[in-house]
N, C-alpha and C. Protein backbone atom coordinates (compact mmCIF):
# COMPACT_ATOMS: atom_id res chain seq x y z
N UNK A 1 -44.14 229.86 88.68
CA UNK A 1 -45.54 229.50 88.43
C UNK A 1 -45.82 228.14 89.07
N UNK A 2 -46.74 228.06 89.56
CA UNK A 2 -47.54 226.37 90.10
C UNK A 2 -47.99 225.56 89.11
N UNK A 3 -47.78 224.18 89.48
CA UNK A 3 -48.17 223.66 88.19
C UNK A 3 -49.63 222.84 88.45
N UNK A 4 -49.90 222.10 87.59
CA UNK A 4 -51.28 221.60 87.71
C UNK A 4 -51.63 220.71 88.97
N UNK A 5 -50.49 219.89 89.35
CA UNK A 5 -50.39 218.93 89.89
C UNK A 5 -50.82 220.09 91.22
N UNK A 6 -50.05 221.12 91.74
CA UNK A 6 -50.77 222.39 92.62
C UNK A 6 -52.03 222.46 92.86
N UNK A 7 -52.45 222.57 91.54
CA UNK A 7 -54.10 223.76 91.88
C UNK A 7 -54.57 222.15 91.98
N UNK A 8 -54.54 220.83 91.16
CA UNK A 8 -55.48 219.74 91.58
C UNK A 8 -55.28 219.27 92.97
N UNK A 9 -54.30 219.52 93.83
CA UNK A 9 -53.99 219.26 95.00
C UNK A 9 -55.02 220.28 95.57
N UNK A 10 -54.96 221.31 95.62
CA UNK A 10 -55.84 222.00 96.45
C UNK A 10 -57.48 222.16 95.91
N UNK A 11 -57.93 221.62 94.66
CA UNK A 11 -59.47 221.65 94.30
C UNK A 11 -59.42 220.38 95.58
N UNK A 12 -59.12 218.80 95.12
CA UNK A 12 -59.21 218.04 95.79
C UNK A 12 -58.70 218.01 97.85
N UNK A 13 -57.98 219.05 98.14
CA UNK A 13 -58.33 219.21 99.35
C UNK A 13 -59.36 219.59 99.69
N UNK A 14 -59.68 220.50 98.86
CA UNK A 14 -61.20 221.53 99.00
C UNK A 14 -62.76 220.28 99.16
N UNK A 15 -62.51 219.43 98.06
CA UNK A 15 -63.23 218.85 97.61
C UNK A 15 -63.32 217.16 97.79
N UNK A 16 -62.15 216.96 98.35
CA UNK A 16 -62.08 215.00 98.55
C UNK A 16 -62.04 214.84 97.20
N UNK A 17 -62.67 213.72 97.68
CA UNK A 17 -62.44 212.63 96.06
C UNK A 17 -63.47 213.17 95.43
N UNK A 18 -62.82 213.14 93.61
CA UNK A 18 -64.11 213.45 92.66
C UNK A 18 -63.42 212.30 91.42
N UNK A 19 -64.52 212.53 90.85
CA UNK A 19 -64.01 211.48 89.10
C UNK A 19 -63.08 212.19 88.77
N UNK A 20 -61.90 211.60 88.14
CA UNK A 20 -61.10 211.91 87.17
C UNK A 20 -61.51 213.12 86.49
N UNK A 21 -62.21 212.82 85.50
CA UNK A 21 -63.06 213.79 84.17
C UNK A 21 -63.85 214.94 85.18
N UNK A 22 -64.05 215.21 86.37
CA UNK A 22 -64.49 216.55 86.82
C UNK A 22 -63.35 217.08 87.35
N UNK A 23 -62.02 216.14 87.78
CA UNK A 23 -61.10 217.35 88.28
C UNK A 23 -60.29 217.81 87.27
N UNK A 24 -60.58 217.01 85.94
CA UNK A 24 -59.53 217.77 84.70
C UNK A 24 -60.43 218.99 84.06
N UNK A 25 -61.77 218.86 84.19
CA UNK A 25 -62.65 220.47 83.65
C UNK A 25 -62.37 221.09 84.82
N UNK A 26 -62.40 220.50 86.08
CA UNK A 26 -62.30 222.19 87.15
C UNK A 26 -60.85 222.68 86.81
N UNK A 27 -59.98 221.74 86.54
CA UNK A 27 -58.05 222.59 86.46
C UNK A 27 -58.66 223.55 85.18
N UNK A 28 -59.16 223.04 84.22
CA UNK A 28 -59.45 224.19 83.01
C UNK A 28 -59.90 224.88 82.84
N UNK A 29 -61.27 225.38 84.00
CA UNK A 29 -61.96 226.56 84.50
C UNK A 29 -61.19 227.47 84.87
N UNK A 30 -60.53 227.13 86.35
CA UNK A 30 -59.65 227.42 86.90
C UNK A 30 -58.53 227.93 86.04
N UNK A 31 -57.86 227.51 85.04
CA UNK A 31 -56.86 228.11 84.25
C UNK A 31 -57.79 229.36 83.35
N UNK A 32 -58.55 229.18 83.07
CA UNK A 32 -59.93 230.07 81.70
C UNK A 32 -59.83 231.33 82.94
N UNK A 33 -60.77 231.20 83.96
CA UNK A 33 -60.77 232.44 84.85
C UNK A 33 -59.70 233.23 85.26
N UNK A 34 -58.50 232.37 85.70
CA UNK A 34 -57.26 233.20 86.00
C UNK A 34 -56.67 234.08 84.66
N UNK A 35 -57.09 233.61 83.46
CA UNK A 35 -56.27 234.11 82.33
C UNK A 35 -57.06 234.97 82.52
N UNK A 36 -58.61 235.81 82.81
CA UNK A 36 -59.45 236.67 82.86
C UNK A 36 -59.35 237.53 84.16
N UNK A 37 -59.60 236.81 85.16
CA UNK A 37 -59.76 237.91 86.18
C UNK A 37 -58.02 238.76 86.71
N UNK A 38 -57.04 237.09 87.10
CA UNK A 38 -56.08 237.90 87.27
C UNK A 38 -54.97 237.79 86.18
N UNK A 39 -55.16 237.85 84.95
CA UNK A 39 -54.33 238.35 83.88
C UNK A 39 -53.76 237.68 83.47
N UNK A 40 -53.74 236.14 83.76
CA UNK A 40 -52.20 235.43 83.58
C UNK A 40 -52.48 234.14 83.76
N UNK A 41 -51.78 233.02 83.14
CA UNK A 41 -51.96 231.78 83.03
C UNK A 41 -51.33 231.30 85.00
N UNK A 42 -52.43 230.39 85.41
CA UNK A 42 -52.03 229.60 86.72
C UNK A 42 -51.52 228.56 86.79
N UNK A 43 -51.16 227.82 85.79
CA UNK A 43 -50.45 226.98 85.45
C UNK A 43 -49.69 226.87 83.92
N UNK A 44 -48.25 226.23 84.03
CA UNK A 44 -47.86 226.21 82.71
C UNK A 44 -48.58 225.12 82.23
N UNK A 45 -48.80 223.62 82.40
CA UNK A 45 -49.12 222.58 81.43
C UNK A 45 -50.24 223.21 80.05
N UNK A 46 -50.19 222.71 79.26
CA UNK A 46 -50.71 222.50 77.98
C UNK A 46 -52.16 221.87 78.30
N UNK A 47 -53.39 222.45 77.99
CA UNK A 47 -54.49 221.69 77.86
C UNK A 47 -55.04 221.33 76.63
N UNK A 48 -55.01 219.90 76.39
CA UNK A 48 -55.21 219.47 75.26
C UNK A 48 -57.02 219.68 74.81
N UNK A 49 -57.37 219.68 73.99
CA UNK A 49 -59.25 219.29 73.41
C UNK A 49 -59.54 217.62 73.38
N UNK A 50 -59.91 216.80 73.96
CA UNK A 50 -59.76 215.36 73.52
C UNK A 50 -61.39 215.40 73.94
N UNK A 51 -61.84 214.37 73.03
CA UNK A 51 -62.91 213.88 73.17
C UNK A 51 -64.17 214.43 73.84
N UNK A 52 -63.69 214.36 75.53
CA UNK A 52 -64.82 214.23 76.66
C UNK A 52 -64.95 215.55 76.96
N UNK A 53 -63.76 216.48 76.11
CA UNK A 53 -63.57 217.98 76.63
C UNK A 53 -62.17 217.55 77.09
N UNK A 54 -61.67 219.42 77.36
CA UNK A 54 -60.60 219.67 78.02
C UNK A 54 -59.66 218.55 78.89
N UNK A 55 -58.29 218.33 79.06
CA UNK A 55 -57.40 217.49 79.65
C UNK A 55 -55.80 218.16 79.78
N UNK A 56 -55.81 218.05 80.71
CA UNK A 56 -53.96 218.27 80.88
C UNK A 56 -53.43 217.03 81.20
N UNK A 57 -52.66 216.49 79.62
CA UNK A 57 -51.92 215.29 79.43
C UNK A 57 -51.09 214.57 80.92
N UNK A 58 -50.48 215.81 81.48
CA UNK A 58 -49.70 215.56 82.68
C UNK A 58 -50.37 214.77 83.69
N UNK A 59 -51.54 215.80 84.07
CA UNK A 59 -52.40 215.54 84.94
C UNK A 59 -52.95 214.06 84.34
N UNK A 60 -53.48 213.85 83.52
CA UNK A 60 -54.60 212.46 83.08
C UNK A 60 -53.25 211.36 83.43
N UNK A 61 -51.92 211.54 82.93
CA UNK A 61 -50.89 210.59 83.23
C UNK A 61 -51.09 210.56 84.61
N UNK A 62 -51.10 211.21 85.86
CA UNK A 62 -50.98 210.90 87.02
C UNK A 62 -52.22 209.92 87.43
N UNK A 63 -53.49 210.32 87.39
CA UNK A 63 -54.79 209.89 87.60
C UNK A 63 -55.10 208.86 86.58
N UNK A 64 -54.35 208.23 85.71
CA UNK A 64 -54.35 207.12 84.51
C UNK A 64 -55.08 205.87 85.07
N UNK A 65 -56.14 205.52 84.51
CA UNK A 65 -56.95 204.31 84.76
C UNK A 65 -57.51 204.65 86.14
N UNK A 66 -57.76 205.43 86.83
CA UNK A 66 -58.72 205.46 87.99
C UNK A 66 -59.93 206.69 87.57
N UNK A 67 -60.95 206.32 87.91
CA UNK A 67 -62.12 206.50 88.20
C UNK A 67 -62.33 207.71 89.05
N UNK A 68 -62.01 207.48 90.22
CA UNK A 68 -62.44 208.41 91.15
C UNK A 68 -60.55 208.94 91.72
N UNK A 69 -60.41 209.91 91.87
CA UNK A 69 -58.91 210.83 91.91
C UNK A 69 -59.41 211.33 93.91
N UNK A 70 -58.22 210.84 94.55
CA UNK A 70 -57.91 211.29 95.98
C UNK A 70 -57.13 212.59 95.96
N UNK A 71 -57.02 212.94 96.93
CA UNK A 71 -55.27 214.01 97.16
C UNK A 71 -54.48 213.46 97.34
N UNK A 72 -54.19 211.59 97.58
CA UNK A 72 -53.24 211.25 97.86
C UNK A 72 -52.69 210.43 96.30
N UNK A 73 -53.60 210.74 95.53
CA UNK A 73 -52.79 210.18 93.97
C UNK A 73 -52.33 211.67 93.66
N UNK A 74 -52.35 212.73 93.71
CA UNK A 74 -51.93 213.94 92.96
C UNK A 74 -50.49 214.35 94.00
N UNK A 75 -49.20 214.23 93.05
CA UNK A 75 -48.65 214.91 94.37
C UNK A 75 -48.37 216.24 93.48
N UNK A 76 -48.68 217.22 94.05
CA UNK A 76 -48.98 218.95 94.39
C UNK A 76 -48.52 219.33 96.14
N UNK A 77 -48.78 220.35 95.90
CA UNK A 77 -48.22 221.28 96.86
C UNK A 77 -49.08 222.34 97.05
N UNK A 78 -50.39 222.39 97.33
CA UNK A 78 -51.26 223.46 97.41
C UNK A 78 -50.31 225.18 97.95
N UNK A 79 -50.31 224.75 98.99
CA UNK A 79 -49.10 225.52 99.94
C UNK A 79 -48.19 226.73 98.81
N UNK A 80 -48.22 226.21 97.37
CA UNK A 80 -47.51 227.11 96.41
C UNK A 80 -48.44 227.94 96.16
N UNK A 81 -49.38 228.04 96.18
CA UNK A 81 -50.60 228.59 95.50
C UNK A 81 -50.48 230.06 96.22
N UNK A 82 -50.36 231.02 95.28
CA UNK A 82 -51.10 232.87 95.97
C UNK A 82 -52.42 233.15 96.99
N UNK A 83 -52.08 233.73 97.04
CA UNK A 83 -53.59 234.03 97.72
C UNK A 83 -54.67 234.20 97.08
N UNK A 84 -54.27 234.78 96.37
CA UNK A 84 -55.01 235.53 95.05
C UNK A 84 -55.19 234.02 93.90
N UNK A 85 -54.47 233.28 93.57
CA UNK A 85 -54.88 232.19 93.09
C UNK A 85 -55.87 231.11 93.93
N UNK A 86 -55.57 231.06 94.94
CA UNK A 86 -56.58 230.30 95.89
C UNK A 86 -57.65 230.81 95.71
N UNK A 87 -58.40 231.95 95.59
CA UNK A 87 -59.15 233.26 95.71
C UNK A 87 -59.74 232.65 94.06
N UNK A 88 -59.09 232.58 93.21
CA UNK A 88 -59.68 232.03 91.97
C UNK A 88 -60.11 230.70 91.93
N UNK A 89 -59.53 229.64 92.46
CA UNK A 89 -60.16 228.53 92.51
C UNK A 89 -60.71 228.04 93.57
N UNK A 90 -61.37 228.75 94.49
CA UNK A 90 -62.18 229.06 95.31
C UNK A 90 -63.60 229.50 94.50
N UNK A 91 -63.41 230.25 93.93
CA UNK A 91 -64.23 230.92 93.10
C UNK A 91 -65.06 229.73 92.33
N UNK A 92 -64.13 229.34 91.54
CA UNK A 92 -64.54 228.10 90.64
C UNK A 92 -65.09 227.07 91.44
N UNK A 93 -64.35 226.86 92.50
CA UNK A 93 -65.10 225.38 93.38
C UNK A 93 -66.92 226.12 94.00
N UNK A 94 -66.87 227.56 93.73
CA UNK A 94 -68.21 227.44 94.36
C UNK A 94 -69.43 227.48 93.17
N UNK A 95 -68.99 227.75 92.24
CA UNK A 95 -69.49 228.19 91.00
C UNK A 95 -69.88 226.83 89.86
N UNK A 96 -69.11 225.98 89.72
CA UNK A 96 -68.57 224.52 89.37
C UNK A 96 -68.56 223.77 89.86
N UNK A 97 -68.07 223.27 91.03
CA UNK A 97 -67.67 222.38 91.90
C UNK A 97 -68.74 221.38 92.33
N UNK A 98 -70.36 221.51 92.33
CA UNK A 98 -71.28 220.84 92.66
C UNK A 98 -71.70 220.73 91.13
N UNK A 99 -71.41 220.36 89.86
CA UNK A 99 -71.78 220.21 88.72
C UNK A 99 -71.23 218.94 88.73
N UNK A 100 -72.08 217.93 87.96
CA UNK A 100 -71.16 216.57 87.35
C UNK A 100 -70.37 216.88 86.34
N UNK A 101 -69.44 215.77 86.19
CA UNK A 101 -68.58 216.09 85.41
C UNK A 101 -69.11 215.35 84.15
N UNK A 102 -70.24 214.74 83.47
CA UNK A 102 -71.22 215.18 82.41
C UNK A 102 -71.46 216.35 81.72
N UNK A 103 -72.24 217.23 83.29
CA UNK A 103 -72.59 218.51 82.98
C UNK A 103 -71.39 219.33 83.02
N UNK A 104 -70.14 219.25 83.05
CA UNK A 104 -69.04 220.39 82.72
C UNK A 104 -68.40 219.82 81.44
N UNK A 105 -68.32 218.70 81.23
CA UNK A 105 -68.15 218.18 79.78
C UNK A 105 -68.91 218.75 78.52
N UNK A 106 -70.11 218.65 78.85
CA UNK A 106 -70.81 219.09 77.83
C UNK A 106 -70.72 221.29 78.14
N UNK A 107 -70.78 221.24 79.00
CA UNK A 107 -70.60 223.03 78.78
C UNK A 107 -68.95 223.09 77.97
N UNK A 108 -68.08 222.40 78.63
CA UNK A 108 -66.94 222.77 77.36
C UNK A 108 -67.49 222.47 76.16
N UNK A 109 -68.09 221.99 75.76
CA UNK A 109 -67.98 220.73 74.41
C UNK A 109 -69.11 222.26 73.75
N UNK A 110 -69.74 223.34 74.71
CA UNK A 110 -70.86 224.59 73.88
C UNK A 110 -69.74 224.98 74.01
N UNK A 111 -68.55 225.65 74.30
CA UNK A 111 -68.29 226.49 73.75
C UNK A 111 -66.31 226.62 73.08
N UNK A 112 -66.50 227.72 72.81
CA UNK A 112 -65.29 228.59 71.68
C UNK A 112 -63.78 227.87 71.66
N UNK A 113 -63.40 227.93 72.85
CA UNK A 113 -61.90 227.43 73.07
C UNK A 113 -61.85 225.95 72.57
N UNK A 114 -62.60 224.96 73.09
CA UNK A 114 -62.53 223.49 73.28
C UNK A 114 -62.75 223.38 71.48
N UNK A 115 -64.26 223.84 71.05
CA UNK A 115 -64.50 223.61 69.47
C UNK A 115 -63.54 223.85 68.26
N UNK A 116 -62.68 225.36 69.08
CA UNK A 116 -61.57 225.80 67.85
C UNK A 116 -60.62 224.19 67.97
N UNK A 117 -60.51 224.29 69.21
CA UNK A 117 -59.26 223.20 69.27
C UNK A 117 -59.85 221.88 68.14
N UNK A 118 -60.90 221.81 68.32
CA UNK A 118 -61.71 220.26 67.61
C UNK A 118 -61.46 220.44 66.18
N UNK A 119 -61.72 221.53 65.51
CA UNK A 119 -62.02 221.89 64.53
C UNK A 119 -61.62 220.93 63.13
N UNK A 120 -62.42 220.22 62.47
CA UNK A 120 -62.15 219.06 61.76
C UNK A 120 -61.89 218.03 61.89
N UNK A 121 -62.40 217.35 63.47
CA UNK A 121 -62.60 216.16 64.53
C UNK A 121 -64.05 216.27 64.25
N UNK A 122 -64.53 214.98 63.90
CA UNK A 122 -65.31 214.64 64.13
C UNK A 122 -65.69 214.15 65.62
N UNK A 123 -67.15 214.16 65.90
CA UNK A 123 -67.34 213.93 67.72
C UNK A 123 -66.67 212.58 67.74
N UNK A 124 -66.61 212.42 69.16
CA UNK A 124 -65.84 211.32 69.39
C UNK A 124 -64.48 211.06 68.98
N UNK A 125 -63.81 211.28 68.11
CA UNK A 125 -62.61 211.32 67.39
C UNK A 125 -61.64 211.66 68.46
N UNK A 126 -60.48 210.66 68.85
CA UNK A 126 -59.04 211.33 69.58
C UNK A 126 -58.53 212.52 68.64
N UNK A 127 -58.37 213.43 69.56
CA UNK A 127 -57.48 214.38 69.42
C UNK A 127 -56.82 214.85 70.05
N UNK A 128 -55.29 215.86 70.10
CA UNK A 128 -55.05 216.58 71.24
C UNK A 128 -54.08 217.38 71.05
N UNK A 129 -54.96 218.47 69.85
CA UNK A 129 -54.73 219.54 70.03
C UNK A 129 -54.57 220.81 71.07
N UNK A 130 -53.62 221.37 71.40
CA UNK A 130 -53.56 222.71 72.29
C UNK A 130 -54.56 223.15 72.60
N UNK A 131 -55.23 223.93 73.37
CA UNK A 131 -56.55 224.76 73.68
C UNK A 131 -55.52 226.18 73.78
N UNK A 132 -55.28 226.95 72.82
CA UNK A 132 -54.86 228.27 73.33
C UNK A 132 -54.95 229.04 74.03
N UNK A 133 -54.07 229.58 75.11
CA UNK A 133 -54.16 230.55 75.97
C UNK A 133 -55.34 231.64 75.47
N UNK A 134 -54.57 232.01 74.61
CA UNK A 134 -55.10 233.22 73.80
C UNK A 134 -56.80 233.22 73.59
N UNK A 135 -56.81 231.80 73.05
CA UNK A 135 -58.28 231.36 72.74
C UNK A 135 -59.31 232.13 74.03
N UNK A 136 -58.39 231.23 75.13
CA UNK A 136 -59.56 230.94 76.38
C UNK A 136 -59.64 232.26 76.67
N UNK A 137 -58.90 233.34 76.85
CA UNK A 137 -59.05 234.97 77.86
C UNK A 137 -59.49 235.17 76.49
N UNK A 138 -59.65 235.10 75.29
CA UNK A 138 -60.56 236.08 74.71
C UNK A 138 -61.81 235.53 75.02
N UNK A 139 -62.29 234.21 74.79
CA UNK A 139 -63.80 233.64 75.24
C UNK A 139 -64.18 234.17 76.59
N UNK A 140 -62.99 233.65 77.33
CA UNK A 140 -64.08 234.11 78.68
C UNK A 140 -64.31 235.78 78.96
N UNK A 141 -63.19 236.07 78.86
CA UNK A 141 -63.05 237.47 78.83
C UNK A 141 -64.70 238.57 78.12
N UNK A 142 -64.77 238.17 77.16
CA UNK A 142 -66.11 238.01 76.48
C UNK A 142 -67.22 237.82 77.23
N UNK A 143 -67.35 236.79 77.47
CA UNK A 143 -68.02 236.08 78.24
C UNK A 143 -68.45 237.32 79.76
N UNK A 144 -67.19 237.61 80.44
CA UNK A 144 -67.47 238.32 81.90
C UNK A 144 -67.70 239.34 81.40
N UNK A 145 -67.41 240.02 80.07
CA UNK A 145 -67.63 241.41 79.55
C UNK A 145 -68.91 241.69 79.65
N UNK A 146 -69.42 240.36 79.16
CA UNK A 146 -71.20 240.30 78.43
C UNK A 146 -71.96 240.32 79.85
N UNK A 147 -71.07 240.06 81.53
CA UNK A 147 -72.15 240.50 82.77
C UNK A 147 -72.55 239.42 82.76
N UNK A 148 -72.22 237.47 81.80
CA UNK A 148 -73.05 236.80 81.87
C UNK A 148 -72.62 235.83 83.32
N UNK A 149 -73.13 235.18 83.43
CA UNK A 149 -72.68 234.12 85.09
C UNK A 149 -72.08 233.33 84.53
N UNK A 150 -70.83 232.85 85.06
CA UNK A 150 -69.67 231.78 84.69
C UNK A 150 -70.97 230.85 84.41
N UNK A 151 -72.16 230.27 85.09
CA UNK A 151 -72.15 229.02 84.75
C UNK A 151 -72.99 228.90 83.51
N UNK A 152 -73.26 229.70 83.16
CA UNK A 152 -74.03 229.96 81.50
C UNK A 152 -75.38 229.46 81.79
């Protein structure tokens, strides 16, 4: 399996530099869709619920105290990536990818996966609880069932 440090290597080839806080919601799109379209988690790391929305601890350790995230702070290996995974976060970069990372904060923060994780956090409150696999392919899954458009 590829790990995060992967797929953020190749959003940010795709994409240059973005804030921190938009390339940790696109890795979690990107993980939400793959558990839906092609069946299976695209990365192992753990995505925690904290605050601003979604985070992979790993990932926020690499990009720690910067602002704006290059390809040359992430070391990944795009090059690992399927075809068929490229093909998914491709997907996401066209769908997502021109959203601030405000506006993808607050779409985690509407819905199912991110809130279970919160659940008895008050807003604002550190936390960092798991976001379950399980959680996310039943939400989204739902979600593509219902015919609705990823971007809600």
């Amino acid at each position: 399996m590829v790990s995060v440090f992967d797929v953020a290597a190749f959003i940010l080839h795709k994409k240059n530099t973005m804030p921190a806080m938009k390339l940790q919601k696109l890795v979690y799109y990107c993980q939400a869709w793959s558990l839906v379209w092609d069946e299976q988690a695209l990365f192992e790391e753990p995505i925690e619920a904290w605050a601003n929305g979604p985070v992979v601890r790993k990932l926020y350790d690499a990009h720690r105290g910067k602002f704006r995230v290059t390809q040359s702070d992430i070391q990944g290996n795009p090059s690992r990536l399927s075809e068929t995974q490229c093909e998914t976060i491709q997907a996401i970069l066209r769908d997502y990818g021109n959203k601030s990372s405000q506006w993808l904060s607050d779409l985690t923060h509407s819905e199912h996966p991110w809130q279970e994780a919160r659940k008895g956090l008050s807003p604002g409150v550190r936390g960092n609880k798991v976001i379950s696999l399980a959680s996310m392919a039943e939400y989204y899954e739902a979600v593509y069932s219902d015919g609705l458009d990823i971007e809600n």
